[in-house]
Protein backbone atom coordinates (compact mmCIF):
# COMPACT_ATOMS: atom_id res chain seq x y z
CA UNK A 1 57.17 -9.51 10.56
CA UNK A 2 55.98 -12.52 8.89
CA UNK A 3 57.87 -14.53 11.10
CA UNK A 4 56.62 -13.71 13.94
CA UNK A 5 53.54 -14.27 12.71
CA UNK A 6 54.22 -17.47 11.91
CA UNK A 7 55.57 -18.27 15.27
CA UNK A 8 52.79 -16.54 16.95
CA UNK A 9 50.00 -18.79 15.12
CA UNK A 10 51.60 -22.12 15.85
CA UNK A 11 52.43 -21.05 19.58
CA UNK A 12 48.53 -20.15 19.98
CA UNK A 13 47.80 -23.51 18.31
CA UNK A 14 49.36 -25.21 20.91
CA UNK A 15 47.68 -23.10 23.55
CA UNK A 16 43.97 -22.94 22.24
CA UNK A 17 43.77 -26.68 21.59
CA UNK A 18 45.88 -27.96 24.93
CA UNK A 19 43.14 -30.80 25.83
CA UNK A 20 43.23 -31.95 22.42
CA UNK A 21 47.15 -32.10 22.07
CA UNK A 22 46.31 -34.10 25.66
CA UNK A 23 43.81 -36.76 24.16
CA UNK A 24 46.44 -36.96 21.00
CA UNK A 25 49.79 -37.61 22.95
CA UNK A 26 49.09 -39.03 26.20
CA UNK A 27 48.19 -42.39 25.78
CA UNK A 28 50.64 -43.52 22.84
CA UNK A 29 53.69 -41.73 25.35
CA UNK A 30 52.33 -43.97 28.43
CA UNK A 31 52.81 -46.72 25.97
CA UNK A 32 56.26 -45.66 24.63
CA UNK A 33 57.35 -45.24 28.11
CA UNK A 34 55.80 -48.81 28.94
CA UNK A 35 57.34 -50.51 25.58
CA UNK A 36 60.53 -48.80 26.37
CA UNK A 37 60.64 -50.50 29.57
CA UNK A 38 59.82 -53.57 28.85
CA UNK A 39 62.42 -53.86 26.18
CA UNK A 40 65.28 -52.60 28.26
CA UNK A 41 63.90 -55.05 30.96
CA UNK A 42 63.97 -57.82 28.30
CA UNK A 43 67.92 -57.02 27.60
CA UNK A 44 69.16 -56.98 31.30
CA UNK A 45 67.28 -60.32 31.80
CA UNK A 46 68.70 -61.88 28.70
CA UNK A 47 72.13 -60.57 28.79
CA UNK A 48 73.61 -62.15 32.03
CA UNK A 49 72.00 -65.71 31.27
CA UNK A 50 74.17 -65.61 27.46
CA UNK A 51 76.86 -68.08 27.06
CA UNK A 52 77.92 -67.00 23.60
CA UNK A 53 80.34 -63.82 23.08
CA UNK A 54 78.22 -62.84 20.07
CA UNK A 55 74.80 -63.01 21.60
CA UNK A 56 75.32 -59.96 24.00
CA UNK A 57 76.46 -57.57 20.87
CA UNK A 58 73.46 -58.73 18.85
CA UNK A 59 71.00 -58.39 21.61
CA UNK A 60 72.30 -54.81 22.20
CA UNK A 61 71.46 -54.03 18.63
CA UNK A 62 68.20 -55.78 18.30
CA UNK A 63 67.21 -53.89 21.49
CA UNK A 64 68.25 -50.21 20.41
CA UNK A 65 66.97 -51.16 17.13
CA UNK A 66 63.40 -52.43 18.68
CA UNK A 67 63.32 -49.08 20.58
CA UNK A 68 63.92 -47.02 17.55
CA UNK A 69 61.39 -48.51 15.63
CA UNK A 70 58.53 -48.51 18.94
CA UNK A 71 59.39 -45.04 19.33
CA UNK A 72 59.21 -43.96 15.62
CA UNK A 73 56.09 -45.57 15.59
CA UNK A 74 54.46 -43.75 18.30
CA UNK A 75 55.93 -40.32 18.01
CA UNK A 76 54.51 -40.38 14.14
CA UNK A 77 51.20 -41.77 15.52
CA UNK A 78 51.02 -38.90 17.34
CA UNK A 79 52.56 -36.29 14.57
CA UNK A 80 50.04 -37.37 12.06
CA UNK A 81 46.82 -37.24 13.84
CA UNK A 82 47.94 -33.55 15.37
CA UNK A 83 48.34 -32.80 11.94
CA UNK A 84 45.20 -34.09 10.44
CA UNK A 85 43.63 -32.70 13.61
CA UNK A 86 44.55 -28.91 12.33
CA UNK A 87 44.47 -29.34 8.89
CA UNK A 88 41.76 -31.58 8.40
CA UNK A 89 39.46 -30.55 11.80
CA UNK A 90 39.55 -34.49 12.45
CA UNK A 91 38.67 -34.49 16.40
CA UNK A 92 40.57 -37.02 18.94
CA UNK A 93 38.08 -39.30 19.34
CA UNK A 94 38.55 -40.57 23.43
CA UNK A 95 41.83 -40.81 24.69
CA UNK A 96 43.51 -42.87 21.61
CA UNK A 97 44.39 -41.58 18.48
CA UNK A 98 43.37 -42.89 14.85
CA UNK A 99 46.41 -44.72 13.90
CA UNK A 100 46.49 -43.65 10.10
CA UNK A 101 48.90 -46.61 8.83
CA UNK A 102 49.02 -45.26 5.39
CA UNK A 103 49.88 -41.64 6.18
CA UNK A 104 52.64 -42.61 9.06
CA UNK A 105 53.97 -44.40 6.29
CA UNK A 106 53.96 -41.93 3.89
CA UNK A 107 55.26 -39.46 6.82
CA UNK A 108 58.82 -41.78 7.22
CA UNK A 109 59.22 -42.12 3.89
CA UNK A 110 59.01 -38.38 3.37
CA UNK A 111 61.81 -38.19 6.02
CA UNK A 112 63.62 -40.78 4.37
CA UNK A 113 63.32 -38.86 1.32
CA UNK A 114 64.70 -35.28 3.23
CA UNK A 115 67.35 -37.46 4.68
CA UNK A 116 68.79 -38.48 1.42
CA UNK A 117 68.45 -35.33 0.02
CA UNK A 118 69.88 -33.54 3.19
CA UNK A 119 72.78 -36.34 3.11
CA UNK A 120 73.54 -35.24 -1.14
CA UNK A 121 73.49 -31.55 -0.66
CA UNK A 122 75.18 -31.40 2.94
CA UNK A 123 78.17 -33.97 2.23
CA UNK A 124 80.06 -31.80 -0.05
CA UNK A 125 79.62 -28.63 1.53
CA UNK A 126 80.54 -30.51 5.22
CA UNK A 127 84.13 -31.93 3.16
CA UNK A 128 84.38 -28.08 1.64
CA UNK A 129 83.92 -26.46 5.11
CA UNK A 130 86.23 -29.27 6.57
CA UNK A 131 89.39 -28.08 4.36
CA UNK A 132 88.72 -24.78 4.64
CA UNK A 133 88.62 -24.85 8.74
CA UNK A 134 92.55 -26.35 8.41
CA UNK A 135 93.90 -23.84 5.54
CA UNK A 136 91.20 -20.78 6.68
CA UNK A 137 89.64 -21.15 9.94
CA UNK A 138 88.25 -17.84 10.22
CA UNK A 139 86.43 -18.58 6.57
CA UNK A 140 85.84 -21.54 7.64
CA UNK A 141 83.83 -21.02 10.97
CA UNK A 142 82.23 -18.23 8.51
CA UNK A 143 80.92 -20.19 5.96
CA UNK A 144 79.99 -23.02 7.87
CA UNK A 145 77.68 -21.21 10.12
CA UNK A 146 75.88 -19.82 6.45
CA UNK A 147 75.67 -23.07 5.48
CA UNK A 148 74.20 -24.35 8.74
CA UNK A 149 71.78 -21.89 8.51
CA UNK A 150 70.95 -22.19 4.79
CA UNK A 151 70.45 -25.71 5.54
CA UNK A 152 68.03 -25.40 8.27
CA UNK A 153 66.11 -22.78 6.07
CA UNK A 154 66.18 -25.13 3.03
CA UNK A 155 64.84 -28.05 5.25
CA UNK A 156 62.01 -25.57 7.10
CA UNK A 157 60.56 -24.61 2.88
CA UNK A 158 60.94 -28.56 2.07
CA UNK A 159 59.29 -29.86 5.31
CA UNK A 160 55.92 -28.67 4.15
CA UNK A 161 55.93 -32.31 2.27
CA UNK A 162 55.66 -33.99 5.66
CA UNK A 163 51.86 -32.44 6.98
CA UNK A 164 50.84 -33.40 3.19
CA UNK A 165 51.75 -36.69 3.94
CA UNK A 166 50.33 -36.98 6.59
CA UNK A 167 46.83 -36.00 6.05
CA UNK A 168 46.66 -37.96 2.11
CA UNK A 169 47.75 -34.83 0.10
CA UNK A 170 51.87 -35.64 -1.34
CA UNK A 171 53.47 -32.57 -2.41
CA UNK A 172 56.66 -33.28 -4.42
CA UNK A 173 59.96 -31.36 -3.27
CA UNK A 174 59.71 -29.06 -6.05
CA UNK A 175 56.06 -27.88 -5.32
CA UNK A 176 57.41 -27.49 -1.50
CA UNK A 177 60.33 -25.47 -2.70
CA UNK A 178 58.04 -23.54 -5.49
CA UNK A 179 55.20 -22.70 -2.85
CA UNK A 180 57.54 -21.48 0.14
CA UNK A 181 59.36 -19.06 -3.44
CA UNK A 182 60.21 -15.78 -1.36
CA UNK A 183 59.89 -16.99 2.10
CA UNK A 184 63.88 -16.54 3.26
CA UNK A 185 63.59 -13.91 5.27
CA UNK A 186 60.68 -14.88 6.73
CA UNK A 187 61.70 -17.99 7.79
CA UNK A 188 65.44 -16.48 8.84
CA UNK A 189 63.22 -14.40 11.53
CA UNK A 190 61.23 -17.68 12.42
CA UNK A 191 64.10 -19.21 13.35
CA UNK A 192 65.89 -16.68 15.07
CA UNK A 193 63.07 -16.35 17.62
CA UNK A 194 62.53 -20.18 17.93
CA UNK A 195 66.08 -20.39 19.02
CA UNK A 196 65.43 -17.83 21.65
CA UNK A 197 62.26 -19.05 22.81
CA UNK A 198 64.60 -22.39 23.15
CA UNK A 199 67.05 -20.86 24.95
CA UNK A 200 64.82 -19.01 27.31
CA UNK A 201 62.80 -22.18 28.05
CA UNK A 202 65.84 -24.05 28.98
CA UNK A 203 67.16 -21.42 31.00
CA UNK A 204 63.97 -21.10 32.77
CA UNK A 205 64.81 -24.84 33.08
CA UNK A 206 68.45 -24.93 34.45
CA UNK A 207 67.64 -21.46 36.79
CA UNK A 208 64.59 -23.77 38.72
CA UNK A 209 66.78 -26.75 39.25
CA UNK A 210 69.24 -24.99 40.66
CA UNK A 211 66.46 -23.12 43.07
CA UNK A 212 64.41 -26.41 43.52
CA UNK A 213 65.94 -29.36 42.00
CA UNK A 214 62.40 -31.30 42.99
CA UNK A 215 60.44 -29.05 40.35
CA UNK A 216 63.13 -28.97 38.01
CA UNK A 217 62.64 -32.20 36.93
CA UNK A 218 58.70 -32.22 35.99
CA UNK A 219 59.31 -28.30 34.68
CA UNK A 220 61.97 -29.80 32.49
CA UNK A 221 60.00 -32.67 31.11
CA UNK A 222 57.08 -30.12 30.31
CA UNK A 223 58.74 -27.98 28.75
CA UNK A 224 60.46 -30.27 26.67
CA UNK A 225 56.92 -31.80 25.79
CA UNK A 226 55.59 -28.40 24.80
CA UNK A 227 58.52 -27.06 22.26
CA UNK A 228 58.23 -30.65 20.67
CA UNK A 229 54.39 -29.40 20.08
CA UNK A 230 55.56 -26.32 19.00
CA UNK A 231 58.04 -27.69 16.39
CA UNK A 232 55.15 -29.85 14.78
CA UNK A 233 52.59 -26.64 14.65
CA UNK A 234 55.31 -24.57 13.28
CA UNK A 235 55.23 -27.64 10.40
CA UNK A 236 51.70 -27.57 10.31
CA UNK A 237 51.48 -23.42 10.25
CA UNK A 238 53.83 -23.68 7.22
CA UNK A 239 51.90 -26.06 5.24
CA UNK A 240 48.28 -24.15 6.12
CA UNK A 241 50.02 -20.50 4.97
CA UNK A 242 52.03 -21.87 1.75
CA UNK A 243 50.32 -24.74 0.41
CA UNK A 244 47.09 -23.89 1.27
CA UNK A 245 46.74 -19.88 1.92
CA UNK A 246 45.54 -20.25 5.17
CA UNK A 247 45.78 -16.77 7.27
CA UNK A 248 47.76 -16.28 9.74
CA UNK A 249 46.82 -12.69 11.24
């Protein structure tokens, strides 16, 4: 049951430490929503007054590119200090965060570094799956679902690297893999009931906007907020139990 367990601790981290998870997101999302805004506005202002064909195209880009990189920003703003908040017992200070430039950083090119990895590994076994779905579909749909799954297991041992980034401590892939040695079935189970606390929530969601479509919305936004929480304790609960020993009972 050491999946549950897992998923137990992180969903009581979220609950115990609710006003701090408040003082951590709040104010950089009012300011993503703002930025977001503002940049949109910016393209619909711009747009009509363009003479030239090309300018419209590369406007587009800049602008989805601009709000990639504001909300990158201040999503991994918020990321790091929740995970230096657990790990490291640094307390929110007011309503803004510490914005650790170094560790956000270090936190995107961890990702970078799981990307590429994720992009080696997964590339041959997407072409493999992909000829096997025209000459076997059966084996196909089969294997591709073990994959999938192997995948997002693999990913779940490795992304212990990105709450060491994040509070100054780099673990290397190998460490990550070496630490998490034994942890398959464990993690199998945490997965399993993350998907059907997912699917319950979003139930839940779709059930109350059919009742009341007024409540849906704001029921639908918070629970969207609070199972994005959940996925960065469940990070943070597998770096404090496998790189550090931390209990979770």
């Amino acid at each position: 049951m050491q999946g549950w367990k897992l998923f137990k601790h992180a969903f009581g981290m979220v609950i115990r430490n609710w006003r701090e998870a408040l003082r951590i997101f709040l104010v950089p999302a009012l300011l993503g929503i703002v930025a977001l805004g503002l940049i949109v506005g910016l393209m619909f202002a711009i747009l009509p007054q363009s003479t030239s064909e090309d300018f419209p195209e590369a406007a587009a880009i800049l602008g989805f590119l601009g709000m990639f990189v504001v909300s990158a920003t201040l999503a991994t703003w918020c990321v790091v200090a929740w995970h230096r908040f657990v790990i490291l017992e640094e307390m929110p200070q007011g309503w803004i965060p510490t914005f650790n430039g170094g560790q956000i950083l270090a936190y995107w090119g961890q990702i970078l570094k799981l990307s590429l990895v994720g992009l080696v590994v997964g590339a041959p076994a997407v072409f493999i799956v992909t000829m096997l779905l025209r000459t076997a579909p059966i084996l196909g749909i089969v294997l591709g679902i073990a994959a999938y799954i192997f995948a997002v297991l693999a990913f779940m041992r490795l992304s212990t690297t990105l709450p060491a980034a994040a509070i100054g401590k780099p673990a290397t892939l190998g460490e990550a893999f070496a630490a998490t040695a034994g942890s398959w079935g464990s993690l199998l189970l945490l997965l399993l009931v993350l998907v059907g606390c997912q699917v319950a929530a979003q139930s839940a969601v779709f059930t109350l906007s059919a009742i009341t479509p007024i409540l849906g919305v704001p029921f639908s936004i918070a629970t969207t907020v609070f199972l994005s929480l959940l996925n960065v304790s469940i990070l943070t609960t597998l770096y404090g139990h496998y790189i550090e020993g931390r209990s979770i009972d």
